[in-house]
PDB file of N, CA and C in Angstrom:
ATOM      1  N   UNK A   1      82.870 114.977 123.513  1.00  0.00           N
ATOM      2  CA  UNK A   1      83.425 114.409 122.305  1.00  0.00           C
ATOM      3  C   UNK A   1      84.855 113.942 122.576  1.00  0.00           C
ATOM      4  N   UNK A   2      85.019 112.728 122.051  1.00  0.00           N
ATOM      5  CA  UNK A   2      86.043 111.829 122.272  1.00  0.00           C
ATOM      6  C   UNK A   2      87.430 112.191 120.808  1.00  0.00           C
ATOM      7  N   UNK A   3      88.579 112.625 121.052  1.00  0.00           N
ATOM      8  CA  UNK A   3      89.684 112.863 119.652  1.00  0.00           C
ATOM      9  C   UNK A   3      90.074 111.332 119.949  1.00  0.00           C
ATOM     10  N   UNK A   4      90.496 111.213 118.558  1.00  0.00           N
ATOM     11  CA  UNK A   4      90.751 110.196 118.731  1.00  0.00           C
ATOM     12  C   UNK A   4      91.941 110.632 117.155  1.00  0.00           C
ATOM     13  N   UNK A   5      93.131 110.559 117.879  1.00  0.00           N
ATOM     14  CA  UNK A   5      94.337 111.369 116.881  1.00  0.00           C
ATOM     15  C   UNK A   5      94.966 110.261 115.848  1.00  0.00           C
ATOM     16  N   UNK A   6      95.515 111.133 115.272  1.00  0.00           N
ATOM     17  CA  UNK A   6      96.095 110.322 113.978  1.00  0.00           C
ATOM     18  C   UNK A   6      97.824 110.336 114.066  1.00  0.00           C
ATOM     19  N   UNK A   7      97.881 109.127 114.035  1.00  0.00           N
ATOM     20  CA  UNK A   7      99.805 108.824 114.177  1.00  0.00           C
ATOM     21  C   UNK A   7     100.302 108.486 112.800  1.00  0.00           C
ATOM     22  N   UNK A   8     101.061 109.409 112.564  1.00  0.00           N
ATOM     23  CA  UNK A   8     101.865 109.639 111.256  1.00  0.00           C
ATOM     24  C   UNK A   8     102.749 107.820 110.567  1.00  0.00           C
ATOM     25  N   UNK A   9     102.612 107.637 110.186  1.00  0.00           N
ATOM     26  CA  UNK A   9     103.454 106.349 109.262  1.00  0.00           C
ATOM     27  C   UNK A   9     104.606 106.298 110.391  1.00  0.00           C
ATOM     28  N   UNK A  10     105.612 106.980 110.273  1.00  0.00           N
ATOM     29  CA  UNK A  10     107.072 106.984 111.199  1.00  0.00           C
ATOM     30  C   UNK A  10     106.324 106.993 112.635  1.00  0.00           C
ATOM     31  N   UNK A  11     105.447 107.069 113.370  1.00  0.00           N
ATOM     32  CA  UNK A  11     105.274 106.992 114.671  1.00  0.00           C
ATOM     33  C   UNK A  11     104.867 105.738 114.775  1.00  0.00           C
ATOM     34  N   UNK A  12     103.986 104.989 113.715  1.00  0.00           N
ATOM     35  CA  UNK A  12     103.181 103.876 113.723  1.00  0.00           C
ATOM     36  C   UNK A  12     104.903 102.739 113.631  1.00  0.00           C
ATOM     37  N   UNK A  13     105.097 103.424 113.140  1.00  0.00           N
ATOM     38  CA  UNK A  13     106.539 102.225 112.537  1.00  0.00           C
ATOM     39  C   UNK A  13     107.401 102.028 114.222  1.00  0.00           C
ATOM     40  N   UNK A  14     107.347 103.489 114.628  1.00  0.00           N
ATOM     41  CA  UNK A  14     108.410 103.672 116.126  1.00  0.00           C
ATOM     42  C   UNK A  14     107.867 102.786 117.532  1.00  0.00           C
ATOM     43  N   UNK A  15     106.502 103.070 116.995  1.00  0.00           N
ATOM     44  CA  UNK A  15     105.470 102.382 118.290  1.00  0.00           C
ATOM     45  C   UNK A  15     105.236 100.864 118.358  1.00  0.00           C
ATOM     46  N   UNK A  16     105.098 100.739 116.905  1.00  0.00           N
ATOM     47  CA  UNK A  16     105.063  98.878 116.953  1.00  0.00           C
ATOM     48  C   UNK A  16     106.208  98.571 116.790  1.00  0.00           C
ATOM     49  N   UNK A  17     107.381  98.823 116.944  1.00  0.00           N
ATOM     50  CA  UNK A  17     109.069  98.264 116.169  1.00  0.00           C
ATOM     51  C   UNK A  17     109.188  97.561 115.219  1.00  0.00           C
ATOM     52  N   UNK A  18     108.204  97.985 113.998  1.00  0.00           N
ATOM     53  CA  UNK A  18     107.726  96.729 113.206  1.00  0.00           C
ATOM     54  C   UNK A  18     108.632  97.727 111.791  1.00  0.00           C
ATOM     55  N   UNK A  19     109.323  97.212 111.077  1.00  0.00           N
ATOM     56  CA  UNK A  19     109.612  97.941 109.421  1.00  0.00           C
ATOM     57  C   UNK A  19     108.391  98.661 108.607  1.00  0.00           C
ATOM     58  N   UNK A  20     108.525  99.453 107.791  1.00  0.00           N
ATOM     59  CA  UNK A  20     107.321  99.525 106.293  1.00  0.00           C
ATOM     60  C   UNK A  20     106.963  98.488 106.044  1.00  0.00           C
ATOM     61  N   UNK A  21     108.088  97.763 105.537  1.00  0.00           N
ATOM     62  CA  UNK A  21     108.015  96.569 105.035  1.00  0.00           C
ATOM     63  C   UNK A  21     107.148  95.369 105.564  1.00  0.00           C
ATOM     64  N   UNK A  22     107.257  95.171 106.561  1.00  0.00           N
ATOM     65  CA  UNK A  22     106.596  94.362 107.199  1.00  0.00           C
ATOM     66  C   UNK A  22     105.048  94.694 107.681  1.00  0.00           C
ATOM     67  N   UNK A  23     105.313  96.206 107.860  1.00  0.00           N
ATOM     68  CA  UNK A  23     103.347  96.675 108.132  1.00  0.00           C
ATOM     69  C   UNK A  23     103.140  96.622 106.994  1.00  0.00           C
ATOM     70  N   UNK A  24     103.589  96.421 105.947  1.00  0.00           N
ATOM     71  CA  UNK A  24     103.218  96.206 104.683  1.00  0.00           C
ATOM     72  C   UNK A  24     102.540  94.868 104.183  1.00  0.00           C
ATOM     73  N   UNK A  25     102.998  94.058 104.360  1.00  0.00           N
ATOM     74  CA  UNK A  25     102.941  92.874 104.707  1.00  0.00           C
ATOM     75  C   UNK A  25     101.869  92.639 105.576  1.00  0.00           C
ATOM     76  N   UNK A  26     101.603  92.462 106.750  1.00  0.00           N
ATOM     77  CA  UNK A  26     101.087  92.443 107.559  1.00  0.00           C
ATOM     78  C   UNK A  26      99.162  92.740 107.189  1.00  0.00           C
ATOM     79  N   UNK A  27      99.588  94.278 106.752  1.00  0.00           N
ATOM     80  CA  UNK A  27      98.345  94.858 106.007  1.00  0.00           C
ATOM     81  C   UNK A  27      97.703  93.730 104.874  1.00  0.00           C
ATOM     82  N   UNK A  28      98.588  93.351 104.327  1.00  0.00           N
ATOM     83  CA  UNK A  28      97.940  92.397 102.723  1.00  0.00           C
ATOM     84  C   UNK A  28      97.891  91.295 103.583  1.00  0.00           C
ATOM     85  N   UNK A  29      98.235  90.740 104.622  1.00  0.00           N
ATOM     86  CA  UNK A  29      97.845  89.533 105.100  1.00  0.00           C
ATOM     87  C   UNK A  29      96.195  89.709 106.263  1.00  0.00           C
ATOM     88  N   UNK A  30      96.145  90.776 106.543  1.00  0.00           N
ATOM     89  CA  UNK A  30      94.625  91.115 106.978  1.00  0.00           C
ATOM     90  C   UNK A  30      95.042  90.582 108.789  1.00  0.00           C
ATOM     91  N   UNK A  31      96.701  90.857 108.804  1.00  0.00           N
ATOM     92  CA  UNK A  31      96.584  90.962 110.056  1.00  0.00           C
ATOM     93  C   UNK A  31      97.252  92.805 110.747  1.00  0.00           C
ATOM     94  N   UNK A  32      97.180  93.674 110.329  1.00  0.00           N
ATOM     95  CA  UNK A  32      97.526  94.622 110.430  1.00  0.00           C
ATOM     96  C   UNK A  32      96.273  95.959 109.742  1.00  0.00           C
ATOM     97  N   UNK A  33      95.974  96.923 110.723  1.00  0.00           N
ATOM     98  CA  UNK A  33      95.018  98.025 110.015  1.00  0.00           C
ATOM     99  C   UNK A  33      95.364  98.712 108.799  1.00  0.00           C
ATOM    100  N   UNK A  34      94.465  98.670 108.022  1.00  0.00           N
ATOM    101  CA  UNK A  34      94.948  99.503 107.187  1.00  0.00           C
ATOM    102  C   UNK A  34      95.089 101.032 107.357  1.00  0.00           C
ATOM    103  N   UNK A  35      96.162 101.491 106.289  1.00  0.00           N
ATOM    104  CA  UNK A  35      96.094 103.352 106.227  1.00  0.00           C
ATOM    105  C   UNK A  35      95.088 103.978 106.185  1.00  0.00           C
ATOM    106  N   UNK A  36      94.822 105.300 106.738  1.00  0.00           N
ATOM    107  CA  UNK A  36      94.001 106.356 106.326  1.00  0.00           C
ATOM    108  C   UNK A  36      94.931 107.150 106.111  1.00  0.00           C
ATOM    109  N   UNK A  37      94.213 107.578 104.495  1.00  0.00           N
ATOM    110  CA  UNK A  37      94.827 108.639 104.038  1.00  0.00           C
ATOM    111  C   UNK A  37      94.422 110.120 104.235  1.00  0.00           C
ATOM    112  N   UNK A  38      95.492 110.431 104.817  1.00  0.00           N
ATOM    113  CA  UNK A  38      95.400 112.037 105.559  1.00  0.00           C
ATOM    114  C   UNK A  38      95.450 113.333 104.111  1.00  0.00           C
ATOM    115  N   UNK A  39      96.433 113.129 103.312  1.00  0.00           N
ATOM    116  CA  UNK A  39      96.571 113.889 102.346  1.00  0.00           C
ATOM    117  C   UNK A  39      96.778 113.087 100.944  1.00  0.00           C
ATOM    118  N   UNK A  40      96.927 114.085  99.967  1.00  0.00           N
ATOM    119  CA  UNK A  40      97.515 113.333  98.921  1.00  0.00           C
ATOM    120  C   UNK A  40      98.932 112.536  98.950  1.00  0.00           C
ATOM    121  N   UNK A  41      99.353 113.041  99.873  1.00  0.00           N
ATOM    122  CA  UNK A  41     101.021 112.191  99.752  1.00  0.00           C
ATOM    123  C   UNK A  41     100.982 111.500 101.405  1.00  0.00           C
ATOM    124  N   UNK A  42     100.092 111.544 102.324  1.00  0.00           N
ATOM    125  CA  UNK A  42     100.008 111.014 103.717  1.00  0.00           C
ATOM    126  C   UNK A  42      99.052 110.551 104.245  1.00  0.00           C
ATOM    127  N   UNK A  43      99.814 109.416 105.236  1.00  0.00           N
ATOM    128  CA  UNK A  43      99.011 108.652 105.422  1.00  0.00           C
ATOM    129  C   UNK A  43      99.074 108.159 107.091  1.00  0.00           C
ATOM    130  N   UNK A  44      98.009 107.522 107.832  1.00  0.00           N
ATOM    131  CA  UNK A  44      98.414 107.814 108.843  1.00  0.00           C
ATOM    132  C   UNK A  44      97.396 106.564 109.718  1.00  0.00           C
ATOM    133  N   UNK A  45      97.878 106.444 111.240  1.00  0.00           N
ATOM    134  CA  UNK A  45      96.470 105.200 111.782  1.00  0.00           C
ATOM    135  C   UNK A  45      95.467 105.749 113.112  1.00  0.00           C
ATOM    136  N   UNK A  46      94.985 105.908 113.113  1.00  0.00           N
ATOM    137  CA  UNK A  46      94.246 106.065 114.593  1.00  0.00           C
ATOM    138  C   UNK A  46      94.607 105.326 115.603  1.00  0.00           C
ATOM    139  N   UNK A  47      94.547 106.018 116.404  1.00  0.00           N
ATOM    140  CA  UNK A  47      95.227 105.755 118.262  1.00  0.00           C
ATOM    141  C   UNK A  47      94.207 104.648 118.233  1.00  0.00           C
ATOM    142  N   UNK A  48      92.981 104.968 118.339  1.00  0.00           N
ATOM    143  CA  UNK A  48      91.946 103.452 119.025  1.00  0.00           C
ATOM    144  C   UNK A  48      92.065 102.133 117.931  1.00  0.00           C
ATOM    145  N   UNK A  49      92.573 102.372 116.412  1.00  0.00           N
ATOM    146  CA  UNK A  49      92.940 101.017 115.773  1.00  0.00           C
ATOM    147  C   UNK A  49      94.389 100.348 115.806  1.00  0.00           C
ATOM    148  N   UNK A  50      95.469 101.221 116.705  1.00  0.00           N
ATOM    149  CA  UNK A  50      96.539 100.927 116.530  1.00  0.00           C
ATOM    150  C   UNK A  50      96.187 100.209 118.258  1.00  0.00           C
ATOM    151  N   UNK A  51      95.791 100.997 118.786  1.00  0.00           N
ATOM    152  CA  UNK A  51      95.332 100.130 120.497  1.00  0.00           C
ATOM    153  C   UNK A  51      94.882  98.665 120.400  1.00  0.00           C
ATOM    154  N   UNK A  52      94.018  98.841 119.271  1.00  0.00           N
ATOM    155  CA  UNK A  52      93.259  97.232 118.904  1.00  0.00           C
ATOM    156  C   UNK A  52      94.277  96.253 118.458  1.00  0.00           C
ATOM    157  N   UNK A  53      94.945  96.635 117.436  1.00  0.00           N
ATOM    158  CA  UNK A  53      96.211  95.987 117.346  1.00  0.00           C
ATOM    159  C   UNK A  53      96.866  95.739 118.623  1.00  0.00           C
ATOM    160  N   UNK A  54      97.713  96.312 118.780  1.00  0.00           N
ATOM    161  CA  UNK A  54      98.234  96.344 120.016  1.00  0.00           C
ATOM    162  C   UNK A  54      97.706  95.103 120.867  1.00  0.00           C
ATOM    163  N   UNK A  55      96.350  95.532 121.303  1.00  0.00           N
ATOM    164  CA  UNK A  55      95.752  94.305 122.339  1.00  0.00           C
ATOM    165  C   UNK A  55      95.585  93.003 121.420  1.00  0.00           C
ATOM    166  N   UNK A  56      96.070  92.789 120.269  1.00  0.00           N
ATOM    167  CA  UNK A  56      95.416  91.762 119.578  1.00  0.00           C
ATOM    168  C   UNK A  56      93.747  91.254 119.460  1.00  0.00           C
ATOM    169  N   UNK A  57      92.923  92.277 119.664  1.00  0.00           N
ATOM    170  CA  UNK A  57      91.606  92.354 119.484  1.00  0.00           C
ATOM    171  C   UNK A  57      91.150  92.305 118.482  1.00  0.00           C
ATOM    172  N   UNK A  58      91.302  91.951 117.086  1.00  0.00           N
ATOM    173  CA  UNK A  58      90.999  92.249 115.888  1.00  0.00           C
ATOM    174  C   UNK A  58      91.167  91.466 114.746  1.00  0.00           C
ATOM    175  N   UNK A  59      90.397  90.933 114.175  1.00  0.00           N
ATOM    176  CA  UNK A  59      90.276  90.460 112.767  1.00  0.00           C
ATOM    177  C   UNK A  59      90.737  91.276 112.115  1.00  0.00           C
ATOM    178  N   UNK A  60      91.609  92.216 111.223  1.00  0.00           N
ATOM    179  CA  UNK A  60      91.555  92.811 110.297  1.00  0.00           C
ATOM    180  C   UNK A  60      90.623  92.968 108.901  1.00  0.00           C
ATOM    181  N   UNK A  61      90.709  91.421 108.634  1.00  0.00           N
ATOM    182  CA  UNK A  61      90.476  91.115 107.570  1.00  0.00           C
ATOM    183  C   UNK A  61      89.057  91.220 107.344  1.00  0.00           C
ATOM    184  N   UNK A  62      88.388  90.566 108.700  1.00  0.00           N
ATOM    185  CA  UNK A  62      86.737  90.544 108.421  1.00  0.00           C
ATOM    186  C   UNK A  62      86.449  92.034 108.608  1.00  0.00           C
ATOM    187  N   UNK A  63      87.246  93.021 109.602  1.00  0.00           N
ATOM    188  CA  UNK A  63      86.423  94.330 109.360  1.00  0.00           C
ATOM    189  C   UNK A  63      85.784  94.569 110.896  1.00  0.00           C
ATOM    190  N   UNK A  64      85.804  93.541 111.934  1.00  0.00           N
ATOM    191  CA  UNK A  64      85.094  93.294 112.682  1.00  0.00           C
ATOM    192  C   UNK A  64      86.056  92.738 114.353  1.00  0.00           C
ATOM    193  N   UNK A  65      85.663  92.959 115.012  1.00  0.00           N
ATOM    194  CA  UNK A  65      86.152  92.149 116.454  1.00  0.00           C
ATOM    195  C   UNK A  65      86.281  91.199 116.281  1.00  0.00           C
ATOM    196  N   UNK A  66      87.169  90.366 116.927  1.00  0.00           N
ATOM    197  CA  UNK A  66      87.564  88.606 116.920  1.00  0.00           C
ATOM    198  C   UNK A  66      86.737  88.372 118.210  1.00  0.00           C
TER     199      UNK A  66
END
């Protein structure tokens, strides 16, 4: 079995050098993953969807591989 961990909001922000603001953005434009929500007040992204990002592999929007 494969973990596949969860990076807190402030790590996601540290790792891409990107603002809230702008993964904010980003998210409503369907070029950025959306949150999973970890708790009631947290929220957080997976290592293998922030990788996809990263490589620019990804439609957001359709849900699906480019």
């Amino acid at each position: 079995m494969t973990i596949d961990p969860v990076h807190p909001k402030r790590d996601v922000s540290r790792i891409t050098s990107l603002s809230f603001p702008t993964i904010w953005r980003e998210q409503r434009a369907g070029r950025f993953p959306p949150w999973q929500q970890l708790s009631a007040g947290r929220v957080g992204l997976r290592q293998s969807a922030l990788a996809e990002w990263l490589n620019g592999r990804r439609d957001w929007r359709a849900g699906t591989e480019a």
